[in-house]
Protein backbone atom coordinates (compact mmCIF):
# COMPACT_ATOMS: atom_id res chain seq x y z
CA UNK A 1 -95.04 1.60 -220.17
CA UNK A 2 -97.92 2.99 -222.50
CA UNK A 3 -97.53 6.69 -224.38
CA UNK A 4 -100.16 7.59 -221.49
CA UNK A 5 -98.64 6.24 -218.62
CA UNK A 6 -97.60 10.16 -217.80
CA UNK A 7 -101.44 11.17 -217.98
CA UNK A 8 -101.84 7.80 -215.54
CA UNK A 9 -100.68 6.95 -212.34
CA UNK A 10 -100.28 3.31 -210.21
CA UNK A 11 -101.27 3.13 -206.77
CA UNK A 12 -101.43 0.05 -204.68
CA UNK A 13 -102.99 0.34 -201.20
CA UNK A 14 -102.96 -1.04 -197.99
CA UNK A 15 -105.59 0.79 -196.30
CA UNK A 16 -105.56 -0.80 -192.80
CA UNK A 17 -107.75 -0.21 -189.61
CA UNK A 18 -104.30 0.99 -187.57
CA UNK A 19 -102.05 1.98 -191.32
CA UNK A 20 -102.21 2.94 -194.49
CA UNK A 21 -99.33 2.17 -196.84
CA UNK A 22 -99.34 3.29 -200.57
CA UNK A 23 -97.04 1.93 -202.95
CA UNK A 24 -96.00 4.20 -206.17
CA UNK A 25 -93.51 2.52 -208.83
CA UNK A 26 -92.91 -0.44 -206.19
CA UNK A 27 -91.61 2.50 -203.41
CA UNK A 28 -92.98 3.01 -200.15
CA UNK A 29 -94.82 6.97 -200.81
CA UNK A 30 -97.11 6.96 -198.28
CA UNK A 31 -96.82 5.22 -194.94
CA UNK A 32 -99.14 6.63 -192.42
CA UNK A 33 -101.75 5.78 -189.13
CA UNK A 34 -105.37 5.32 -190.66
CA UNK A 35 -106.37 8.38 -188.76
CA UNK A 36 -107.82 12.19 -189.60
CA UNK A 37 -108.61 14.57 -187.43
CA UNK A 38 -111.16 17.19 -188.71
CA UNK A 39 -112.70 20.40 -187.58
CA UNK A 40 -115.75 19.47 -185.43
CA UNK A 41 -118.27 21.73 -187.51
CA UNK A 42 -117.17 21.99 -190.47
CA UNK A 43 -115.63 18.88 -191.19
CA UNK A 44 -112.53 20.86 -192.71
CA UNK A 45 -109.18 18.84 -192.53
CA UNK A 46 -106.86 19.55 -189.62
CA UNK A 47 -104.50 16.45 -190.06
CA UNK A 48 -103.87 13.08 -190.85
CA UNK A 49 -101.65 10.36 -190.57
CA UNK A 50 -98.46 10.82 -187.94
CA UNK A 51 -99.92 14.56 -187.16
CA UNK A 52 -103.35 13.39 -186.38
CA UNK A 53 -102.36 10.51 -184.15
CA UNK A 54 -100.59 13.16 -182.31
CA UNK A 55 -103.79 15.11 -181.74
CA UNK A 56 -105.64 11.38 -180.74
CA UNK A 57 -107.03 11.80 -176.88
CA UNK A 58 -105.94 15.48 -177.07
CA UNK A 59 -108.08 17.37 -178.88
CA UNK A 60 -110.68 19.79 -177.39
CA UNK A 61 -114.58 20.59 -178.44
CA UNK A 62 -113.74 22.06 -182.02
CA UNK A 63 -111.36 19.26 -183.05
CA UNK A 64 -112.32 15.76 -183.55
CA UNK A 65 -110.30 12.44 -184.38
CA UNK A 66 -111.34 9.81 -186.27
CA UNK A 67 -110.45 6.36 -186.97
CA UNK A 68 -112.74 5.76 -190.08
CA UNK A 69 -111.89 2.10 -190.33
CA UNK A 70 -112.67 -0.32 -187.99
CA UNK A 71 -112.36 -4.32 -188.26
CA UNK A 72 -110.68 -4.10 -191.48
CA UNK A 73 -113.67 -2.28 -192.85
CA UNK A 74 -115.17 1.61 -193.64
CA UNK A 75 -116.99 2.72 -190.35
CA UNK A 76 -117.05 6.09 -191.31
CA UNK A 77 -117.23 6.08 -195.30
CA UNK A 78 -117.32 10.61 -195.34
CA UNK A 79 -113.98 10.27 -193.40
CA UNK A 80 -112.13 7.76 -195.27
CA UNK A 81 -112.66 9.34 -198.58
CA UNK A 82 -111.42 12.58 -196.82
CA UNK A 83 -108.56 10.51 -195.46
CA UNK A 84 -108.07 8.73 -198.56
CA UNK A 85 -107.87 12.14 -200.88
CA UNK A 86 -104.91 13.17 -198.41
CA UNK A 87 -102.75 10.05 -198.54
CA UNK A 88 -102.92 9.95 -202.65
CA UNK A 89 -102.21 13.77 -202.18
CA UNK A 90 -99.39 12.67 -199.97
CA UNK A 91 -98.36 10.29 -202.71
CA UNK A 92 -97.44 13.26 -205.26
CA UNK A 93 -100.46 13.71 -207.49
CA UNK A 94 -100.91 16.99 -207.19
CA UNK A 95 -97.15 17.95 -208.38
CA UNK A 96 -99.16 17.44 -211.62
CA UNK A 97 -100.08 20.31 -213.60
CA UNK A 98 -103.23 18.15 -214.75
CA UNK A 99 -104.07 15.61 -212.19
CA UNK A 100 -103.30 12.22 -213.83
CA UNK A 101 -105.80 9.22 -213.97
CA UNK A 102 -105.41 7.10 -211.04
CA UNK A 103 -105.42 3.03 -211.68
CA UNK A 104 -105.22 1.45 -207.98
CA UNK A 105 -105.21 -1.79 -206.51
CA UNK A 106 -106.28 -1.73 -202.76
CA UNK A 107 -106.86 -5.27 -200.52
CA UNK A 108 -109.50 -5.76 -198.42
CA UNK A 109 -110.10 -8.14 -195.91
CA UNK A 110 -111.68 -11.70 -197.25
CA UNK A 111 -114.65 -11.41 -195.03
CA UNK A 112 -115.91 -8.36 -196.49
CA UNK A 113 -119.53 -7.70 -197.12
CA UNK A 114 -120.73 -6.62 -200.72
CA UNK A 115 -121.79 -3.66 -199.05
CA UNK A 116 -118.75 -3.31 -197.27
CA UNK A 117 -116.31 -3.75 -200.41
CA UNK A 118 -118.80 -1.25 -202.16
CA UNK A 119 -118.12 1.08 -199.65
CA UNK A 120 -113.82 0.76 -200.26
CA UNK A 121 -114.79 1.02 -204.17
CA UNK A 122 -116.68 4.14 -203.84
CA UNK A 123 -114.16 5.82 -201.54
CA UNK A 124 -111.19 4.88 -204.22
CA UNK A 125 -113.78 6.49 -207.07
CA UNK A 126 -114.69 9.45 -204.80
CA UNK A 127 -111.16 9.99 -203.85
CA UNK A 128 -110.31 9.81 -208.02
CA UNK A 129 -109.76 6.61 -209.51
CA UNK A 130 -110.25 6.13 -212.99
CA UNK A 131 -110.00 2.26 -212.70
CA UNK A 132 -109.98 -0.16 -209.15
CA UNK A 133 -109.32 -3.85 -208.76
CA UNK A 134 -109.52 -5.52 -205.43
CA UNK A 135 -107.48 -7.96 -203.71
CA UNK A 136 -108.25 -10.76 -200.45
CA UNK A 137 -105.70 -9.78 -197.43
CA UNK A 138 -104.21 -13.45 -197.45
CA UNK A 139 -103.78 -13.49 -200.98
CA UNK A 140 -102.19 -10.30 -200.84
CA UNK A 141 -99.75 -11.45 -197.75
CA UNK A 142 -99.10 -14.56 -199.62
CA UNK A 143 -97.47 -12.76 -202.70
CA UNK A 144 -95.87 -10.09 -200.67
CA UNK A 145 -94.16 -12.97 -198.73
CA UNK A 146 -93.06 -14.45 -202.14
CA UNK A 147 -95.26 -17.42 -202.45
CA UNK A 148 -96.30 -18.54 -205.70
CA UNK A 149 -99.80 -18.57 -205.58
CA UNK A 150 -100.92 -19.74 -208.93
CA UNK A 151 -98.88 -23.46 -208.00
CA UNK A 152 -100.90 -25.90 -206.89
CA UNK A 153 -99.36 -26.48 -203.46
CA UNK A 154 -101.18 -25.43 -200.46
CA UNK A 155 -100.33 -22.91 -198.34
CA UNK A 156 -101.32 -21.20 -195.06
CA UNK A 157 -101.06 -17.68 -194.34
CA UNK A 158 -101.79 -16.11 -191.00
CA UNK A 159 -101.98 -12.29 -191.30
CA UNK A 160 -103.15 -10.17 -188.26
CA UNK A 161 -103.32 -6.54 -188.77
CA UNK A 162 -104.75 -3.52 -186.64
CA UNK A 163 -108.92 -4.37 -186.94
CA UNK A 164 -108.58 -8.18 -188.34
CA UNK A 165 -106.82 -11.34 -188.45
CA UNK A 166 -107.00 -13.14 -191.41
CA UNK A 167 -106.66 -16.91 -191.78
CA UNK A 168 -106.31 -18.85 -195.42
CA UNK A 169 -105.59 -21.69 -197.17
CA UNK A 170 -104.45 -21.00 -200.85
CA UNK A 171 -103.83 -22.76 -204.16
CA UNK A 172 -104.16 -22.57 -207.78
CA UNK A 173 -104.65 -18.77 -207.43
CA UNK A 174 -107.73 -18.88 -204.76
CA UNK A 175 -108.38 -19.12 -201.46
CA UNK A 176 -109.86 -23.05 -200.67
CA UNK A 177 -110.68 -21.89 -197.14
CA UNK A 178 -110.47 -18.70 -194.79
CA UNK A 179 -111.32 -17.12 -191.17
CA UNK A 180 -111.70 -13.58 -190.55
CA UNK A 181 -111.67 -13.21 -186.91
CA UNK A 182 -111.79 -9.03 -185.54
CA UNK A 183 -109.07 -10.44 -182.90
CA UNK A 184 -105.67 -8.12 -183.80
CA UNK A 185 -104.16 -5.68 -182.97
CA UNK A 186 -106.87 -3.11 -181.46
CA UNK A 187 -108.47 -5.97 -179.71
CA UNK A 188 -104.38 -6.26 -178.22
CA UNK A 189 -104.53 -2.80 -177.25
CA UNK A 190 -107.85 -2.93 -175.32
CA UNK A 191 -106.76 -6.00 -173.25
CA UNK A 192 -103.82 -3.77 -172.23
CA UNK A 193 -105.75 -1.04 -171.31
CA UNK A 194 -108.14 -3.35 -169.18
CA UNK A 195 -105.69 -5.27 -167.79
CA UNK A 196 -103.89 -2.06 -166.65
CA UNK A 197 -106.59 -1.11 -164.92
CA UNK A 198 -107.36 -3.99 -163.24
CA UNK A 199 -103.75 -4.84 -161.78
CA UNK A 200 -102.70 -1.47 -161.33
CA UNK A 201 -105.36 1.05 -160.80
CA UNK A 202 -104.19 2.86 -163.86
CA UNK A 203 -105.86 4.28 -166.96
CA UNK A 204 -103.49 4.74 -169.70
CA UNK A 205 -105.04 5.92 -173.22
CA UNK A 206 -104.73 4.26 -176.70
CA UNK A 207 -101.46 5.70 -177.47
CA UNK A 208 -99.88 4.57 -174.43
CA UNK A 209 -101.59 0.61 -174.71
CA UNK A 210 -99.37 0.50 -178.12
CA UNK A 211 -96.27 1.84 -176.71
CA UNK A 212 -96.70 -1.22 -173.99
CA UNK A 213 -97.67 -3.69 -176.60
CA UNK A 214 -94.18 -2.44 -179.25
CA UNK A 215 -92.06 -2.26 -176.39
CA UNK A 216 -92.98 -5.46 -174.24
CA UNK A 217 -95.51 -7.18 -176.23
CA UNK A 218 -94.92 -10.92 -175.79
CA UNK A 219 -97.52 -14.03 -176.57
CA UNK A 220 -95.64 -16.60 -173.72
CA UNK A 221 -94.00 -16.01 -170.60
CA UNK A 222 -90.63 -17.36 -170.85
CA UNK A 223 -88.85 -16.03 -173.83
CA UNK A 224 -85.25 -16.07 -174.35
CA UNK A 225 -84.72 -12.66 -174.57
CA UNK A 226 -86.40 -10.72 -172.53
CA UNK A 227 -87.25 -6.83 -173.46
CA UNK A 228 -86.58 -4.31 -170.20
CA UNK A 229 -90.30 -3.33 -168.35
CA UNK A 230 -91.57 -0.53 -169.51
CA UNK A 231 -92.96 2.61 -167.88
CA UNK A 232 -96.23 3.11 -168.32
CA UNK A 233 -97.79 6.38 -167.83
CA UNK A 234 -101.42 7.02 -167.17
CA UNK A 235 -104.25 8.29 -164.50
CA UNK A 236 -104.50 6.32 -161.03
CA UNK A 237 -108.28 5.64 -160.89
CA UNK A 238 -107.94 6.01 -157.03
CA UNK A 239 -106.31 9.09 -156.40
CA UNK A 240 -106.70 10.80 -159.37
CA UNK A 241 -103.30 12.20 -160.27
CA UNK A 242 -101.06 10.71 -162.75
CA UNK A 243 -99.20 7.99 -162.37
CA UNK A 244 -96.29 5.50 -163.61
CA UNK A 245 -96.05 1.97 -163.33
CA UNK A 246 -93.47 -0.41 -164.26
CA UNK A 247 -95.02 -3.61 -166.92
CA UNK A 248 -92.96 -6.23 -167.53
CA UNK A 249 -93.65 -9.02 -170.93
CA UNK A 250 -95.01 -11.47 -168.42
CA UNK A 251 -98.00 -8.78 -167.68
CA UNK A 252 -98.40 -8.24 -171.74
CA UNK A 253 -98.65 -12.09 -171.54
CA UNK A 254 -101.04 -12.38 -169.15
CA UNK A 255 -102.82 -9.84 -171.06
CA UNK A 256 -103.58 -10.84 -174.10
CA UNK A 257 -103.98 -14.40 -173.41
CA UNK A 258 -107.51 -14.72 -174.09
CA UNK A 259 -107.54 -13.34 -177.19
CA UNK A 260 -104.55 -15.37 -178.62
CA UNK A 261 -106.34 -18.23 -177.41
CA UNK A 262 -109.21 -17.51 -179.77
CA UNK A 263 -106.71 -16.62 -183.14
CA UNK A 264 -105.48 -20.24 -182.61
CA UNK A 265 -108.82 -21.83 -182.16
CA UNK A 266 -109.67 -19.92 -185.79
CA UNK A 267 -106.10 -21.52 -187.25
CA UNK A 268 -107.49 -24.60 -185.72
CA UNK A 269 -110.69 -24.54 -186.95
CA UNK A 270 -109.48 -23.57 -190.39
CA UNK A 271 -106.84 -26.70 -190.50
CA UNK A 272 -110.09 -28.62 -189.89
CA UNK A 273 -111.64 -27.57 -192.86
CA UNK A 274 -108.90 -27.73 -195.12
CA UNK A 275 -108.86 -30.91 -198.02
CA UNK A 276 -106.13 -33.51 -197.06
CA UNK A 277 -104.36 -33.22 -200.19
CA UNK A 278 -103.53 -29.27 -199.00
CA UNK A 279 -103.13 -30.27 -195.46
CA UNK A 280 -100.32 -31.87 -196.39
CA UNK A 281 -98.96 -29.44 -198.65
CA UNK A 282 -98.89 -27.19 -195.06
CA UNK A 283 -97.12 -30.41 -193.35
CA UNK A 284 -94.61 -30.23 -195.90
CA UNK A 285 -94.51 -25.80 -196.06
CA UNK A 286 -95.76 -24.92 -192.24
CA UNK A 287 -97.32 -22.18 -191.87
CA UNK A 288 -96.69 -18.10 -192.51
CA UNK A 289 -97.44 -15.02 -190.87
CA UNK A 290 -97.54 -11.44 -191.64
CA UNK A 291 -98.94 -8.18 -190.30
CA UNK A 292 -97.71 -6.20 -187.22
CA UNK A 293 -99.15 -8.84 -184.97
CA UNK A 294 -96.78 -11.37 -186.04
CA UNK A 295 -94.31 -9.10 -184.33
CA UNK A 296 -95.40 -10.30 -180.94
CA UNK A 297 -93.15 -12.08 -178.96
CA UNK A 298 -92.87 -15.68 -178.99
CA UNK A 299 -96.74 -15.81 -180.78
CA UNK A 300 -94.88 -17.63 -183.55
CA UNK A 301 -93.98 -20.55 -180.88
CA UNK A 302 -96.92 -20.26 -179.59
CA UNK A 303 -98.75 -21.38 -182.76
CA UNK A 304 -96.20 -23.71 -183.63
CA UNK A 305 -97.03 -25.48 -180.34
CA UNK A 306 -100.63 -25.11 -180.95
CA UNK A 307 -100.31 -26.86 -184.47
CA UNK A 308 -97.28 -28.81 -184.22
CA UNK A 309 -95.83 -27.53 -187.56
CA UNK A 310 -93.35 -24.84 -188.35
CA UNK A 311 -94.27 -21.37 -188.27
CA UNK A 312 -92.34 -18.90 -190.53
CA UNK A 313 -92.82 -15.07 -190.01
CA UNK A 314 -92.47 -12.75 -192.95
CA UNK A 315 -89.35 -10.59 -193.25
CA UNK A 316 -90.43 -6.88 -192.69
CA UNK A 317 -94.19 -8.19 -192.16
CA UNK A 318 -95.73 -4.73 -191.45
CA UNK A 319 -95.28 -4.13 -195.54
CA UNK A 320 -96.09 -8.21 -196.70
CA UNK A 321 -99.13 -7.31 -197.79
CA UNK A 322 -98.12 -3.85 -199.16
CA UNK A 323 -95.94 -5.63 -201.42
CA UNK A 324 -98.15 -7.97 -202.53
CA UNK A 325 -100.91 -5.31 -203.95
CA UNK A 326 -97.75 -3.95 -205.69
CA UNK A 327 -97.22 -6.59 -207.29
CA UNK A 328 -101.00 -7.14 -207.80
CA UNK A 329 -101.26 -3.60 -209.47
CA UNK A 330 -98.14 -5.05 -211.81
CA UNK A 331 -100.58 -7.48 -213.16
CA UNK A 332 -103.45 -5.62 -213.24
CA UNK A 333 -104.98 -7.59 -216.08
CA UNK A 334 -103.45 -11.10 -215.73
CA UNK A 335 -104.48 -12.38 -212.59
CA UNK A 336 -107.53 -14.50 -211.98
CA UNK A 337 -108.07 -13.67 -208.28
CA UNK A 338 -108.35 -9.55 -208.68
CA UNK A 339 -111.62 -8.69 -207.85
CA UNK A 340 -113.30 -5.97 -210.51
């Protein structure tokens, strides 16, 4: 460390659609819901994080929550740098008598927009940082998993977040070829929440379509060990009063079928485009996932089946690519695929 590394401080950032986890020093400081909720008028700060979630599909006319990222990208670019400013807050710069310099690596998804990665620079600058570097998801994922990713071997990562999955081929430090498809985990929760109220004449909220999809969340319907239904809580759209129904995996199955069906046409369609010299590099590796939505039951077989090749998920995936900007920020200077 420098003589100014105590006027400077490291940040690496996951800012997600559904979490944001910041990294300080290689430790978990912030891990929080990308969500704020604000006073209607004045825009003041009520909460964010685990407190504002808690408000989410609550609130009444002078409080308002927001979800400023959607798709893996700034919807709201005023809220995120609001957001933003209270996670770094979170993170313990202001037990400084002068605020230090902040130096921050933060991933973004690899079909971003220049507009749209402007947007994430300007809300890191607004929010205080001195200097920002950029990473891809995937390459992100990859590292976190503990891939080499200067080597020359091929490999395929598969990370599906809250707004985005992300599909990519890397080697040599780069990604050869990707997919960015806005099928994850919020397009998970809204097939719950339709299919809900199809079958059962229910409405259940956001909340209450993740507790279904954490608790029996499953890509086939056979698995081997099979979670307990689930009670799920909502409005019956008949009568009017609330209401609890029993969901079982199979439902969740049933569920989000569709739009599993369209993540492995974009792993497909990404195999198709790969060079054969990397395809069978992936023959040899199979293929890894990471992100929350490789926690879904039996999705791992599911692929496997799909591409005939070995499908390993990342230990503790909800932080893969957490780790990886860590050890991004560690090399600030030194690797090739950091975007400036």
């Amino acid at each position: 460390m420098g003589v100014f590394s105590i006027f400077t401080k490291e940040l690496a950032i996951d800012l997600g659609t559904a979490n944001t986890v910041i990294l300080h020093n290689d430790k978990v400081v912030v891990d929080e819901p990308s969500i704020i909720a604000v006073e209607r008028h004045t825009h003041n700060v009520m909460a964010v994080g685990k407190h504002a979630l808690m408000m989410h599909g609550k609130t009444h006319d002078n409080i308002q929550t927001i979800r400023p990222l959607k798709d893996g990208v700034i919807a709201d670019f005023q809220s995120t740098e609001l957001m933003l400013r209270e996670f770094i807050k979170m993170a313990g710069t202001r037990n400084y008598f002068f605020p230090p310099a902040l130096k921050m690596v933060i991933c973004i998804p690899s079909g971003i927009t220049e507009v749209e990665e402007r947007a994430v620079r300007d809300s890191a600058e607004q929010s205080g940082a001195k200097a920002v570097r950029m990473i891809h998801e995937p390459m992100a994922a990859a590292i976190g998993i503990g891939i080499d990713v200067l080597d020359s071997s091929g490999n395929m990562i598969i990370d599906i977040g809250g707004g985005t999955c992300e599909i990519a081929v890397i080697a040599l430090g780069g990604i050869v070829c990707s997919k960015s498809i806005k099928v994850a985990g919020d397009e998970f929760n809204y097939d719950i929440i339709d299919y809900m109220r199809k079958k059962y004449n229910i409405a259940i909220g956001e909340s209450m379509s993740e507790k279904i999809k954490i608790n029996v969340g499953a890509a086939i319907e056979e698995l081997d060990n099979a979670p307990e239904p689930y009670e799920a809580l909502g409005r019956d759209l008949l009568e009017g009063i609330p209401k609890a129904v029993k969901v079982t995996y199979r439902d969740i199955a049933i569920a989000l079928d569709r739009s599993i069906c369209k993540i492995e046409t974009a792993v497909i369609n990404t195999l198709e485009c790969t060079p054969p010299e990397l395809a069978a590099d992936i023959y040899r590796n199979g293929i890894y996932m990471a992100g929350g939505g490789s926690l879904l039951r039996g999705l791992d077989k599911r692929i496997s089946s799909k591409t005939k090749r070995e499908v390993h998920v990342a230990e503790d995936p909800l932080k893969a690519v957490a780790r990886g900007t860590a050890i991004a920020l560690n090399n600030f200077d030194k690797f090739p695929f950091l975007i400036e």
